[in-house]
PDB file of N, CA and C in Angstrom:
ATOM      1  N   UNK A   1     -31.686  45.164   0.207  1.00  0.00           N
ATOM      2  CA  UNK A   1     -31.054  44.694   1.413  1.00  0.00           C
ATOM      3  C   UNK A   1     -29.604  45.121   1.400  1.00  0.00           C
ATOM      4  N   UNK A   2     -28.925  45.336   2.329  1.00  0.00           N
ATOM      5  CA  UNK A   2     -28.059  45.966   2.674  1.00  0.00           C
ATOM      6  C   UNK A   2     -27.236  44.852   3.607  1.00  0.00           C
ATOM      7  N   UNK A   3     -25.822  44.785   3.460  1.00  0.00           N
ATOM      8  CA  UNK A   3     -24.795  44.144   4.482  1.00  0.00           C
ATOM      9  C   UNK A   3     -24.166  45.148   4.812  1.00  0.00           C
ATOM     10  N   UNK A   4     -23.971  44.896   6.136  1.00  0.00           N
ATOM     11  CA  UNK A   4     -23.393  46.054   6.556  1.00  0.00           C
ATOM     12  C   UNK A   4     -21.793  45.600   7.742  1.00  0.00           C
ATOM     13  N   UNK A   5     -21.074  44.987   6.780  1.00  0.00           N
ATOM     14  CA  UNK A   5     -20.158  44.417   7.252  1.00  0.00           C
ATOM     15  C   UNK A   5     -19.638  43.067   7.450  1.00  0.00           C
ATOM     16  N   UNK A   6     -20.786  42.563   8.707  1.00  0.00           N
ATOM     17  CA  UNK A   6     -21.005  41.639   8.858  1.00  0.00           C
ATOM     18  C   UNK A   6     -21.739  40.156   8.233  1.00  0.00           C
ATOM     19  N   UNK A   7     -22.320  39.234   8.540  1.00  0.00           N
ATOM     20  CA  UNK A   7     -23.514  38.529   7.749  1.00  0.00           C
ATOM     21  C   UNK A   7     -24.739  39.021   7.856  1.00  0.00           C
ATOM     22  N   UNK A   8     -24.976  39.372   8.995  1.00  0.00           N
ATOM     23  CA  UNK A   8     -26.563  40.379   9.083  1.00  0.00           C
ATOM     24  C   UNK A   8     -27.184  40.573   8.140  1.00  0.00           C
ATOM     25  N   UNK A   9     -27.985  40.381   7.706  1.00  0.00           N
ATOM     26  CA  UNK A   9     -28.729  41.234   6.635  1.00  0.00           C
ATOM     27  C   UNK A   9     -29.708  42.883   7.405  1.00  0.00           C
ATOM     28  N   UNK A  10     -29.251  44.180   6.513  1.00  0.00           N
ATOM     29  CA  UNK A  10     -30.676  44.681   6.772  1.00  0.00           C
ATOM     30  C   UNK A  10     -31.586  45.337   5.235  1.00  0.00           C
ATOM     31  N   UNK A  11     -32.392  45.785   5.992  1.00  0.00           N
ATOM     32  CA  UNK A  11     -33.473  46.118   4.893  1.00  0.00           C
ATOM     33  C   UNK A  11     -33.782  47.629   5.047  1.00  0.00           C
ATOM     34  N   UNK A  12     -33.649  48.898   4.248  1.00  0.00           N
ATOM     35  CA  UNK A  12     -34.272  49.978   4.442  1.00  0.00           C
ATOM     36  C   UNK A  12     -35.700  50.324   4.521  1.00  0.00           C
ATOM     37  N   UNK A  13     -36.364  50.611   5.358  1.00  0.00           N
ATOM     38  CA  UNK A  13     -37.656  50.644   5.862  1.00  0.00           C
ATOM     39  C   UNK A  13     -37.519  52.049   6.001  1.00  0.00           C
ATOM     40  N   UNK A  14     -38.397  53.301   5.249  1.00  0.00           N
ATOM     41  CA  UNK A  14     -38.574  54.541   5.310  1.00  0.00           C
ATOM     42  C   UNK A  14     -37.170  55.503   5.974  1.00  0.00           C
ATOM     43  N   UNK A  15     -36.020  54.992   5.268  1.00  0.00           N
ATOM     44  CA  UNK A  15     -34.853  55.428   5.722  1.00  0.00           C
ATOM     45  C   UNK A  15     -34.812  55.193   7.174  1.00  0.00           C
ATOM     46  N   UNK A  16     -34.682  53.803   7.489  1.00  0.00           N
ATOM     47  CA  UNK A  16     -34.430  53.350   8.513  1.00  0.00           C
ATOM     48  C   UNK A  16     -33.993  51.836   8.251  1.00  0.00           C
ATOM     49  N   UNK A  17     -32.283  51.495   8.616  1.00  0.00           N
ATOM     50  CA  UNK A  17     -32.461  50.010   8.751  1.00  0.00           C
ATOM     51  C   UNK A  17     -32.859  49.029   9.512  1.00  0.00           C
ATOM     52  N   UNK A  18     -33.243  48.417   9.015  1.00  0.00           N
ATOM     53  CA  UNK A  18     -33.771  47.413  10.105  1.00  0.00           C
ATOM     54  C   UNK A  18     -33.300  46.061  10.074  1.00  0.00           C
ATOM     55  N   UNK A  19     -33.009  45.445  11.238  1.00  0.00           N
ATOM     56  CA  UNK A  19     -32.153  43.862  11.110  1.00  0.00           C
ATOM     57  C   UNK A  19     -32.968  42.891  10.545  1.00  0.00           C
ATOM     58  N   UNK A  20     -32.655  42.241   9.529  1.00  0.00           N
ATOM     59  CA  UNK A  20     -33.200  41.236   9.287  1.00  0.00           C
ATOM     60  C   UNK A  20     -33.162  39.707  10.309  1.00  0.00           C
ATOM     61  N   UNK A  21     -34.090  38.592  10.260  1.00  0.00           N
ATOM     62  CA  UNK A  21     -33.686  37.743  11.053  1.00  0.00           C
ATOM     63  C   UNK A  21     -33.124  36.872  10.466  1.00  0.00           C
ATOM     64  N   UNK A  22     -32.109  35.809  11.159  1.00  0.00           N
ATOM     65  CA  UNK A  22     -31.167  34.983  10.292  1.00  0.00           C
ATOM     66  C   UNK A  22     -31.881  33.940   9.993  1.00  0.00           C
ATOM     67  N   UNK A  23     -32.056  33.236   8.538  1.00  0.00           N
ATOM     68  CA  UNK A  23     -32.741  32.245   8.231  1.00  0.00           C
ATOM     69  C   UNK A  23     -32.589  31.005   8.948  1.00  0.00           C
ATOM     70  N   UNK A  24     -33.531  30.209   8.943  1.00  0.00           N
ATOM     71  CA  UNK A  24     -33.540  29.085   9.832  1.00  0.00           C
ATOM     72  C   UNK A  24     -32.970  27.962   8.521  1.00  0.00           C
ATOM     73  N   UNK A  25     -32.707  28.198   7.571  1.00  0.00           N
ATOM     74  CA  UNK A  25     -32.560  27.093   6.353  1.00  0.00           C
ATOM     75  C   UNK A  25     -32.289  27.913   4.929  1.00  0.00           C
ATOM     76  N   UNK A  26     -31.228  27.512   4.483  1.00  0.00           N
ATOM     77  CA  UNK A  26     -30.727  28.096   2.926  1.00  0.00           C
ATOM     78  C   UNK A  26     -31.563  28.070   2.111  1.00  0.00           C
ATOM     79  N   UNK A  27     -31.404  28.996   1.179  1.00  0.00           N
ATOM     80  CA  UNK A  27     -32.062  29.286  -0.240  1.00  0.00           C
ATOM     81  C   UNK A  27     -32.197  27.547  -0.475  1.00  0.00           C
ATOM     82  N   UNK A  28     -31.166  26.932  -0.623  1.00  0.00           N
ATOM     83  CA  UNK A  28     -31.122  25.530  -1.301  1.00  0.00           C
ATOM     84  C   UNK A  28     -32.051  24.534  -0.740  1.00  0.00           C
ATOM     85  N   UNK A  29     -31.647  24.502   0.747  1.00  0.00           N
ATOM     86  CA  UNK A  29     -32.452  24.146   1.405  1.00  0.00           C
ATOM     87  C   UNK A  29     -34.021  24.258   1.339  1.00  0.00           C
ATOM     88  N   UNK A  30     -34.071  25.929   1.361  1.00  0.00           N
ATOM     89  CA  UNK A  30     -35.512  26.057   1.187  1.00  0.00           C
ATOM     90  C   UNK A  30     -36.364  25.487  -0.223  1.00  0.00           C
ATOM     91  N   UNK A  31     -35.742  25.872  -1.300  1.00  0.00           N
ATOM     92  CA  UNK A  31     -36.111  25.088  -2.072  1.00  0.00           C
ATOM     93  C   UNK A  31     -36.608  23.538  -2.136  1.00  0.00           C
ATOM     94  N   UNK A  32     -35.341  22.706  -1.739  1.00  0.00           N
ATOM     95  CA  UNK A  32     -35.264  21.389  -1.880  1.00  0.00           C
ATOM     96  C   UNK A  32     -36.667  21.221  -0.910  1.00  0.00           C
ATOM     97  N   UNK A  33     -37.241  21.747   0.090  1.00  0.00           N
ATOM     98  CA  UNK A  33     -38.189  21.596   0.985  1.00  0.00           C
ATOM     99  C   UNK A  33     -39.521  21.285   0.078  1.00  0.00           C
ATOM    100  N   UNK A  34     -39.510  22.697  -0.739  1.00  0.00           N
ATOM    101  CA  UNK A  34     -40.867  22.595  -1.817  1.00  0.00           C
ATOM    102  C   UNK A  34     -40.599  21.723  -2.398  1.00  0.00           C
ATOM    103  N   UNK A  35     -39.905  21.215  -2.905  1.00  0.00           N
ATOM    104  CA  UNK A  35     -39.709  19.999  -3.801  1.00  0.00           C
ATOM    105  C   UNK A  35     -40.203  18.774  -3.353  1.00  0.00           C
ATOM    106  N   UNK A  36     -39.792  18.169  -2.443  1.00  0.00           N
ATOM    107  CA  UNK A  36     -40.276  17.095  -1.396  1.00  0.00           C
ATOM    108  C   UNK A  36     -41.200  16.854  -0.378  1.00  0.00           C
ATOM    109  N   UNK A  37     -41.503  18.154   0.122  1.00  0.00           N
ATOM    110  CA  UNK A  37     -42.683  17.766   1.251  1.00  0.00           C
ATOM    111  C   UNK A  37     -43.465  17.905   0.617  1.00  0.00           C
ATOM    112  N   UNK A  38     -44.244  17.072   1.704  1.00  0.00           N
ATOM    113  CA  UNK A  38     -45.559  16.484   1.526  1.00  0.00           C
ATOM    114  C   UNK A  38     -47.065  17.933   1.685  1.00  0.00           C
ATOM    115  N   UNK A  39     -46.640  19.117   2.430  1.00  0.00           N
ATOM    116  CA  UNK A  39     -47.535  20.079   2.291  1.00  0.00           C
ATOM    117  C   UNK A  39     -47.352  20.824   1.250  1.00  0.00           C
ATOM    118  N   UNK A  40     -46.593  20.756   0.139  1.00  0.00           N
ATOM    119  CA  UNK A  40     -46.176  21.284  -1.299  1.00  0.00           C
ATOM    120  C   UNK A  40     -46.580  20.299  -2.323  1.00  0.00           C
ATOM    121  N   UNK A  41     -46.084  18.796  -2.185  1.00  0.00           N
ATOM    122  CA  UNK A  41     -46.399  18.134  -3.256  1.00  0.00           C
ATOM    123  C   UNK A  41     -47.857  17.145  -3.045  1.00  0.00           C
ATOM    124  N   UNK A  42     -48.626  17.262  -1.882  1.00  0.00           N
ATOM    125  CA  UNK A  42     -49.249  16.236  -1.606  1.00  0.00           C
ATOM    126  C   UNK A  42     -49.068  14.992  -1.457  1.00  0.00           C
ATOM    127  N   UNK A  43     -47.858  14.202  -1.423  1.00  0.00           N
ATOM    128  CA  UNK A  43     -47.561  12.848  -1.849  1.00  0.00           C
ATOM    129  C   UNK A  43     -46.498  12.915  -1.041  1.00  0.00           C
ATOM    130  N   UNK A  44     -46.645  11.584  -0.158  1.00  0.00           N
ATOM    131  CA  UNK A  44     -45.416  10.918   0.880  1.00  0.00           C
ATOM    132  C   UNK A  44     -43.651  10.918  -0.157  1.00  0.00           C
ATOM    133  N   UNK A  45     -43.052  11.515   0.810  1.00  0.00           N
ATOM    134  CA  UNK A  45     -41.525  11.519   0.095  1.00  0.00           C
ATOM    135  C   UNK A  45     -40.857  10.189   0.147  1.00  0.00           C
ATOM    136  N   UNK A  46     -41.488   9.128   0.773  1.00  0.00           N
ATOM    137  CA  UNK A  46     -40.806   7.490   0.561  1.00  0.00           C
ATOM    138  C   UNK A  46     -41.509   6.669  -0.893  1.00  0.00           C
ATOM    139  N   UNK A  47     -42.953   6.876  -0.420  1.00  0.00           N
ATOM    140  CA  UNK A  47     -43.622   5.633  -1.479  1.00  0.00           C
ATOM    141  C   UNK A  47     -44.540   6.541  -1.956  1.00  0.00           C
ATOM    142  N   UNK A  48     -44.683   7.839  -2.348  1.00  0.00           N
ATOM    143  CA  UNK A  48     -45.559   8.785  -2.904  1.00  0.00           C
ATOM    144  C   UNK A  48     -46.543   8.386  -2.900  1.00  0.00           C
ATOM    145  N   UNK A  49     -47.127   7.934  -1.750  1.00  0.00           N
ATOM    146  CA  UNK A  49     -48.758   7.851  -1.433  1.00  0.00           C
ATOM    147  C   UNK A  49     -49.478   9.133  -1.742  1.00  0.00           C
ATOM    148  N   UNK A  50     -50.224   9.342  -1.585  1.00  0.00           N
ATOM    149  CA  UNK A  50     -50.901  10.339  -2.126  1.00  0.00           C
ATOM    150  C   UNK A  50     -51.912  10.697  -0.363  1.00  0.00           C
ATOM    151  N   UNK A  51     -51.656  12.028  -0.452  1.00  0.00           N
ATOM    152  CA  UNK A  51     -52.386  12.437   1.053  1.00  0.00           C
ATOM    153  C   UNK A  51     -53.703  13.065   0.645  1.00  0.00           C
ATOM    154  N   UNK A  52     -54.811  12.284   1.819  1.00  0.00           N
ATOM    155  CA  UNK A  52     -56.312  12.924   1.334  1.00  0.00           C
ATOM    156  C   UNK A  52     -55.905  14.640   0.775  1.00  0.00           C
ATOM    157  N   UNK A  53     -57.192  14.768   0.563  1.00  0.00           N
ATOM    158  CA  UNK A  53     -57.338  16.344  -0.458  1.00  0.00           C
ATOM    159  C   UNK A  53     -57.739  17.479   0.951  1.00  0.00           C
ATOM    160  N   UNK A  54     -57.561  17.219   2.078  1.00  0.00           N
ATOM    161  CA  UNK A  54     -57.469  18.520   2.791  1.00  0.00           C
ATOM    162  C   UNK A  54     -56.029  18.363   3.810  1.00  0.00           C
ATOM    163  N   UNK A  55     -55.003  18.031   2.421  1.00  0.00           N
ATOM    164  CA  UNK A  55     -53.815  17.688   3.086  1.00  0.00           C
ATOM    165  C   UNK A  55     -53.204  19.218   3.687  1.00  0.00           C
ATOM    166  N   UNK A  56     -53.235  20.291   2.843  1.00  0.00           N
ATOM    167  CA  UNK A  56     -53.155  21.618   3.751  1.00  0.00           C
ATOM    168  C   UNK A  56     -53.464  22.303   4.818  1.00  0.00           C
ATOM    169  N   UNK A  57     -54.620  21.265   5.384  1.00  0.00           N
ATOM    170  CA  UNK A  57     -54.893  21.558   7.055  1.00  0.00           C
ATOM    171  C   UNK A  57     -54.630  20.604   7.970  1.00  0.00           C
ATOM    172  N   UNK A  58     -53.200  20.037   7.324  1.00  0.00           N
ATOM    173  CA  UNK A  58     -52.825  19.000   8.594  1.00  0.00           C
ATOM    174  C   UNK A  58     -51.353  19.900   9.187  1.00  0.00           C
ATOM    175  N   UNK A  59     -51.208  19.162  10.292  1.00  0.00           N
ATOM    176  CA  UNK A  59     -50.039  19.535  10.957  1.00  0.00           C
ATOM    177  C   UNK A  59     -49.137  18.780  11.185  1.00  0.00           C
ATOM    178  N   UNK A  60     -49.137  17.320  10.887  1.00  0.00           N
ATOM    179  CA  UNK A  60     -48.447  16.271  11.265  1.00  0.00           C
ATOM    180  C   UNK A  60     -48.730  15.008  10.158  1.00  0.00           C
ATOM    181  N   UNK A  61     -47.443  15.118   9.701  1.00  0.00           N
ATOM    182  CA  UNK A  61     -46.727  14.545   8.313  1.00  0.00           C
ATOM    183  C   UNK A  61     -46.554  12.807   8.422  1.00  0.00           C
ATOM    184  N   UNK A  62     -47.431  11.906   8.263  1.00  0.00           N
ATOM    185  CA  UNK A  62     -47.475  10.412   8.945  1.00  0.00           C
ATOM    186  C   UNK A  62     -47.870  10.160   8.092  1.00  0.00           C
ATOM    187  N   UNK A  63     -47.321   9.493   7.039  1.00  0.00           N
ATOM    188  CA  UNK A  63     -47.872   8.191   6.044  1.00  0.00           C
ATOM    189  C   UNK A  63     -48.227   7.065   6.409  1.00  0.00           C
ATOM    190  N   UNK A  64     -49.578   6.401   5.827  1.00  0.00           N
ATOM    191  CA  UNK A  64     -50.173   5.540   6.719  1.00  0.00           C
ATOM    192  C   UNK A  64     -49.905   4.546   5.848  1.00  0.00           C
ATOM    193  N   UNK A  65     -49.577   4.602   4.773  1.00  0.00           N
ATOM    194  CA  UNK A  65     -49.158   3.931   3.575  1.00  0.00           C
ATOM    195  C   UNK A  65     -47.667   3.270   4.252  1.00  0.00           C
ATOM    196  N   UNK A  66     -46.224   4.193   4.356  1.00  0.00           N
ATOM    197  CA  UNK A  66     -45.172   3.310   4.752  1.00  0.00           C
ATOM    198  C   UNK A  66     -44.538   3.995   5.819  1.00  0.00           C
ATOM    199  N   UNK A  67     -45.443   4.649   6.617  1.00  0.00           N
ATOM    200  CA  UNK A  67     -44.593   4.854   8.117  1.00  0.00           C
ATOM    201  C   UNK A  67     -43.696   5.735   8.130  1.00  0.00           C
ATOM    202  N   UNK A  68     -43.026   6.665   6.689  1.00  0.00           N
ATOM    203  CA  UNK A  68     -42.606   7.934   6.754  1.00  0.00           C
ATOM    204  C   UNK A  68     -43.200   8.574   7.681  1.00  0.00           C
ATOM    205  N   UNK A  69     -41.903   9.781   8.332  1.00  0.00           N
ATOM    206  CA  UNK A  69     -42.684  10.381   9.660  1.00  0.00           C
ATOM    207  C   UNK A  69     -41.977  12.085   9.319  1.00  0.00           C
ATOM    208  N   UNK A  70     -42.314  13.152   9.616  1.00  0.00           N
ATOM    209  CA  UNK A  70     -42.444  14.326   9.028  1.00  0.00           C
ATOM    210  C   UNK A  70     -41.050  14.713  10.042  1.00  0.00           C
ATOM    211  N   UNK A  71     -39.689  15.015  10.678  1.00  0.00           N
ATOM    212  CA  UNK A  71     -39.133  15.243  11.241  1.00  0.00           C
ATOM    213  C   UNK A  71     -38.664  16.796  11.464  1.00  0.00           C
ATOM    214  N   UNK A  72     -39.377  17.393  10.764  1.00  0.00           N
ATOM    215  CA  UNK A  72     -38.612  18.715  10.312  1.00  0.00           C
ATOM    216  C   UNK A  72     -39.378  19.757  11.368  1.00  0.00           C
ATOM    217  N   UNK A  73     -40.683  19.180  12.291  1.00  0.00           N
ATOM    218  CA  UNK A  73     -41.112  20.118  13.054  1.00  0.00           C
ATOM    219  C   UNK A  73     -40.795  20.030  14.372  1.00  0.00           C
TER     220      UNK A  73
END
């Protein structure tokens, strides 16, 4: 990846740059995400309930255990 002045990021693609898009959330950020949610750890981030076992095909983050609510979508 390449800066090319600015914050931009680009990327060489067959001797061609190309713009990268600006992240929606920091390295740190992104991290701290895997760490805590509930589609990474299986388990509510208030009272670590534990989410049924086809917790990877949900879309909406609701502990029924203590009313944690998923805000990030």
């Amino acid at each position: 990846m390449k800066n090319c002045g600015n914050q931009r990021q680009y990327l060489n693609y067959a001797g061609e740059l190309i713009l990268q898009p600006q992240l929606r959330w920091t390295r740190e950020e992104q991290m701290e995400l895997l760490n805590w949610h509930p589609l990474f750890t299986g388990k509510c981030p208030s009272c670590k309930a534990s989410f049924s076992k086809d917790y990877t095909a949900r879309v909406h983050w609701d502990c029924l255990e203590c009313g944690w609510m998923d805000d990030t979508v």
